[in-house]
N, C-alpha and C. Protein backbone atom coordinates (compact mmCIF):
# COMPACT_ATOMS: atom_id res chain seq x y z
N UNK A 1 15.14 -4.87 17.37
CA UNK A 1 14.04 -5.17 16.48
C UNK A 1 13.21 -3.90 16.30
N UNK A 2 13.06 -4.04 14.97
CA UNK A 2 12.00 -2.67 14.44
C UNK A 2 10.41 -2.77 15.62
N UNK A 3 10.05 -1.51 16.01
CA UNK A 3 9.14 -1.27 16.66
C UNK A 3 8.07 -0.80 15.70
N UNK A 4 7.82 -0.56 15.01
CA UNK A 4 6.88 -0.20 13.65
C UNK A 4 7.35 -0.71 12.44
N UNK A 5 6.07 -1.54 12.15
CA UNK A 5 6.09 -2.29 10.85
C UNK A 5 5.76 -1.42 9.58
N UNK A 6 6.42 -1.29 8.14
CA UNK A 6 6.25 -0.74 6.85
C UNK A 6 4.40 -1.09 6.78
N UNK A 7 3.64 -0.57 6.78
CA UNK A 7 1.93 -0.67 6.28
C UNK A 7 2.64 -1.66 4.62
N UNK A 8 1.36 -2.79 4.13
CA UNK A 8 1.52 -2.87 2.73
C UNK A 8 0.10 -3.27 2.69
N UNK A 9 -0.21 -2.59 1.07
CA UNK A 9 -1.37 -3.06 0.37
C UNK A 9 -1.27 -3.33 -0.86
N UNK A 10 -2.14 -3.72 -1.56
CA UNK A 10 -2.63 -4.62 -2.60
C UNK A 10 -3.37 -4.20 -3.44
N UNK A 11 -3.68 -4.46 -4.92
CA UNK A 11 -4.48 -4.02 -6.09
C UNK A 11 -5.12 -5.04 -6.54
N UNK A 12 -5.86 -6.27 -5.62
CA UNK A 12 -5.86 -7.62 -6.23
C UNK A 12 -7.51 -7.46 -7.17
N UNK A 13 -8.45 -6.20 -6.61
CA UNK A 13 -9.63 -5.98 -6.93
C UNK A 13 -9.48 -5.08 -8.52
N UNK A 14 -7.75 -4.80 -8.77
CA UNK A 14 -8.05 -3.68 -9.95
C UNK A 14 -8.70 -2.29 -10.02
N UNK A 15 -8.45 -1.65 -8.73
CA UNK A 15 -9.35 -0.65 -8.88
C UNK A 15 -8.34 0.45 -9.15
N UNK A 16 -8.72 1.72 -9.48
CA UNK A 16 -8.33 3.10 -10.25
C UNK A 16 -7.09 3.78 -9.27
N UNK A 17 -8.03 3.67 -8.23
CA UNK A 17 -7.42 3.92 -7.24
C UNK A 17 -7.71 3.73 -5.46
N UNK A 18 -6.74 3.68 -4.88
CA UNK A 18 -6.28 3.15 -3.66
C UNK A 18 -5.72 4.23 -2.32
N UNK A 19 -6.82 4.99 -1.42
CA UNK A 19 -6.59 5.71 -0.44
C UNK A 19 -5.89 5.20 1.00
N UNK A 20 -4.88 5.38 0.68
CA UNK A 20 -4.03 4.93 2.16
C UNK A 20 -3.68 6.25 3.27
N UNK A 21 -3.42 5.44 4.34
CA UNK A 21 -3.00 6.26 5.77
C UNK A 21 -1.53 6.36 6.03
N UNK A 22 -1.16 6.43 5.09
CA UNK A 22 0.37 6.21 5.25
C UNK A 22 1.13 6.66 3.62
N UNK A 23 2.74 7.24 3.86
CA UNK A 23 2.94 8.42 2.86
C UNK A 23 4.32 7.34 2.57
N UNK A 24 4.64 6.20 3.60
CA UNK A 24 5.79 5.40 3.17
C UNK A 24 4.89 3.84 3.41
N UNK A 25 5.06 3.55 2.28
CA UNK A 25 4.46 1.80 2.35
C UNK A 25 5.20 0.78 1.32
N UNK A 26 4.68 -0.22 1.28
CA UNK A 26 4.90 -1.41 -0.01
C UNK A 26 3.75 -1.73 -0.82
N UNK A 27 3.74 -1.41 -1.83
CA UNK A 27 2.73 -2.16 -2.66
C UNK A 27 2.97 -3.79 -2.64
N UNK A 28 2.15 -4.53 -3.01
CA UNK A 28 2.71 -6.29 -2.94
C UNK A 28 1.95 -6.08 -4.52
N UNK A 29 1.19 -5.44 -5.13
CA UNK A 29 0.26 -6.23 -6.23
C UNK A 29 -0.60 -6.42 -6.37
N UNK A 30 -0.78 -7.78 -5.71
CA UNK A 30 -1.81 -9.02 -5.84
C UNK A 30 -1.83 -9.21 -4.29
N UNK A 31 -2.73 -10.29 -3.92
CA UNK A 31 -2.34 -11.07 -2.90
C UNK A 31 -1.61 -12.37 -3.52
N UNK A 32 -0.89 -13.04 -2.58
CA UNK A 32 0.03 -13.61 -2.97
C UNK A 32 -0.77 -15.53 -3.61
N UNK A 33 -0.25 -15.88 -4.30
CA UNK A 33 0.74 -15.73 -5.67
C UNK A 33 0.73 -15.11 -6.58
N UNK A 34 -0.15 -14.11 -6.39
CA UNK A 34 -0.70 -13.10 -7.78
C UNK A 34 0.52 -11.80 -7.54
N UNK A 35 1.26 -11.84 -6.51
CA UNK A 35 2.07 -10.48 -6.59
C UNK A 35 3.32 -10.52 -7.12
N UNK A 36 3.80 -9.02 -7.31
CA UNK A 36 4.82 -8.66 -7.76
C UNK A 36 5.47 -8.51 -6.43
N UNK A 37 7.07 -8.36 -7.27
CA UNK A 37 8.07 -7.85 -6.03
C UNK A 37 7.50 -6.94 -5.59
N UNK A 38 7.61 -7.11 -3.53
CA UNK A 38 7.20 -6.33 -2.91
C UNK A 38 7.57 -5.01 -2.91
N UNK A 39 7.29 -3.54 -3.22
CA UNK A 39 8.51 -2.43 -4.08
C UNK A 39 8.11 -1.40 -2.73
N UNK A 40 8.76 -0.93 -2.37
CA UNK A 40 8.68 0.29 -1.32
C UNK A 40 8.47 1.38 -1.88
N UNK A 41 7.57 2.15 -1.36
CA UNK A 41 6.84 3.65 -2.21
C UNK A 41 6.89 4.65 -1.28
N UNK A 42 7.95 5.58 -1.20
CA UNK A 42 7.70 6.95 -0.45
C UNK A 42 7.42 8.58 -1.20
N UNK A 43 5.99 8.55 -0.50
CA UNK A 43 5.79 9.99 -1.09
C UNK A 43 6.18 10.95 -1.12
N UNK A 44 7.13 11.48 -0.02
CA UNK A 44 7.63 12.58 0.29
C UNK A 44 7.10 13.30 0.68
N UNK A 45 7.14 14.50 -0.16
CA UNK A 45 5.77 16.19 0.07
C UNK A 45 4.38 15.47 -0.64
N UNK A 46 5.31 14.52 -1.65
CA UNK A 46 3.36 14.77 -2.51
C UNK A 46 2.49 13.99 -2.19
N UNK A 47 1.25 14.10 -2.20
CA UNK A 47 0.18 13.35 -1.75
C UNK A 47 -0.04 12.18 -2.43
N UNK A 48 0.49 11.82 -3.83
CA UNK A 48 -0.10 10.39 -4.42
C UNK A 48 1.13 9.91 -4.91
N UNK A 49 1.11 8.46 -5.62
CA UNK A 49 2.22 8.02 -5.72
C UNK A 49 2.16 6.82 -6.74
N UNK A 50 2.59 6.77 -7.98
CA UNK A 50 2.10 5.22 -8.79
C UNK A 50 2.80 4.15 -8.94
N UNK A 51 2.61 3.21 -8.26
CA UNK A 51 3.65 1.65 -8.22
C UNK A 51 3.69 1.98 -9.71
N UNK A 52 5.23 1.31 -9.48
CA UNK A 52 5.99 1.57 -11.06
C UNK A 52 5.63 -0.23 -11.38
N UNK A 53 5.22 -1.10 -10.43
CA UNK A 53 4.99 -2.54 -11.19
C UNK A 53 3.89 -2.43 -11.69
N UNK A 54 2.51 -1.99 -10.54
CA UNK A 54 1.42 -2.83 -11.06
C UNK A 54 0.08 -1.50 -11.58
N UNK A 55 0.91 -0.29 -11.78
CA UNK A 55 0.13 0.76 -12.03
C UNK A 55 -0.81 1.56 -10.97
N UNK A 56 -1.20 0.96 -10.02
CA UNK A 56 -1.92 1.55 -8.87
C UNK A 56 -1.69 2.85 -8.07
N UNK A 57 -2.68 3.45 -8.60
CA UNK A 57 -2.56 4.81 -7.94
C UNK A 57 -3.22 5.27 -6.66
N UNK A 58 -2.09 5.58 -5.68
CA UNK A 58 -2.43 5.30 -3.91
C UNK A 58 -2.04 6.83 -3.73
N UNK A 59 -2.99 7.22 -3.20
CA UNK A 59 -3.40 8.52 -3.04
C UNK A 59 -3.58 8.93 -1.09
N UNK A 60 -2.49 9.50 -0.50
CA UNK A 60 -2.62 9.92 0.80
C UNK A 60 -3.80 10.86 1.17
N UNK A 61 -4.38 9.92 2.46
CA UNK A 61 -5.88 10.36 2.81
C UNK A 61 -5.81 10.56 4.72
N UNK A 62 -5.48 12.10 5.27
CA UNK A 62 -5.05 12.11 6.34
C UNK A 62 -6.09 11.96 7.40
N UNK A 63 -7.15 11.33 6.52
CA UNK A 63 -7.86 11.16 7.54
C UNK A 63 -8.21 9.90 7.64
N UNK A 64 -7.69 9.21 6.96
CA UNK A 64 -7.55 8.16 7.76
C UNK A 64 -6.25 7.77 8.65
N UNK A 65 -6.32 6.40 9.59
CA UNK A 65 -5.61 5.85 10.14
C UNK A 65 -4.17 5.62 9.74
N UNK A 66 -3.03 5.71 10.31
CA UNK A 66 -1.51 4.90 9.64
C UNK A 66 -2.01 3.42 9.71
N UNK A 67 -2.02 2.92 8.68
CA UNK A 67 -1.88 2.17 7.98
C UNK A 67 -2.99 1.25 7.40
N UNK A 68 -3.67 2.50 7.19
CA UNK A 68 -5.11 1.46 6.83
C UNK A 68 -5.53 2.09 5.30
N UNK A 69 -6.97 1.92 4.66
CA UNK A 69 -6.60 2.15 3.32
C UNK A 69 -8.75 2.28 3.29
N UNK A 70 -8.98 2.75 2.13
CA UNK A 70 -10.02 2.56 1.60
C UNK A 70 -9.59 2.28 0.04
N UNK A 71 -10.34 1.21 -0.28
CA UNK A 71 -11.35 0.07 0.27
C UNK A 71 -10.44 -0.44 1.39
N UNK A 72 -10.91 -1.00 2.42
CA UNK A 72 -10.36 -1.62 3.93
C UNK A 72 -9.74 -3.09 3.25
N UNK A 73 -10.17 -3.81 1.85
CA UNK A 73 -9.70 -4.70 1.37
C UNK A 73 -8.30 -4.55 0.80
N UNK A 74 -8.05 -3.84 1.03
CA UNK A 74 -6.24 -3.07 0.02
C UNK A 74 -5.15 -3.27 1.03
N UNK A 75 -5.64 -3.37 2.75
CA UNK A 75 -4.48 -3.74 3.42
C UNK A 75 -4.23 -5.31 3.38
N UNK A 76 -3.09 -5.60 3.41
CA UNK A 76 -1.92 -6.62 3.44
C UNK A 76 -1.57 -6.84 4.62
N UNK A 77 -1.64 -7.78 5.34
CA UNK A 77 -1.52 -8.01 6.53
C UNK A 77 -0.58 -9.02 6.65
N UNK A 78 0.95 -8.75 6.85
CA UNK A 78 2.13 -9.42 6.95
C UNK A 78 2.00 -10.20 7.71
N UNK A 79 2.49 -11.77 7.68
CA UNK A 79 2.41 -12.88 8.40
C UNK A 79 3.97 -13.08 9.08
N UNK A 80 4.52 -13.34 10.16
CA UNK A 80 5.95 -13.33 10.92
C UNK A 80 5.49 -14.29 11.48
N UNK A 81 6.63 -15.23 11.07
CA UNK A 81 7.11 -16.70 11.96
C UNK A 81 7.50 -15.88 13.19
């Protein structure tokens, strides 16, 4: 079993843009039922990155935390049976 979980966040507020702690994540969208397929986003070298579903532009911020985000409302907090 995976020992580190993929970070995912969300665009459910519509905002411009979305500062995350993390350079490989999932966008979801929405919160759910408002989301799109969950789409995996890796930045590579570059610092920002634009979901090709829901337009959101998530911009790597090394100072923050792996896997957290400003606004603190943008993380997605996966639920496991």
């Amino acid at each position: 079993m995976a020992q580190n979980r993929t970070p995912h966040f969300h665009n459910t507020q519509g905002l411009a843009r979305i500062e995350i702690g993390a350079k490989e994540f999932q966008c979801i969208g929405a919160i759910p039922p408002f989301d799109h397929p969950h789409v995996f986003l890796d930045m590579g070298a570059d610092t920002e990155i634009v979901c090709p579903y829901c337009s959101t532009l998530y911009v790597f911020s090394p100072e923050l935390p792996a896997g957290l985000a400003n606004p603190a409302s943008a993380v997605f907090t996966v639920e496991h049976a």
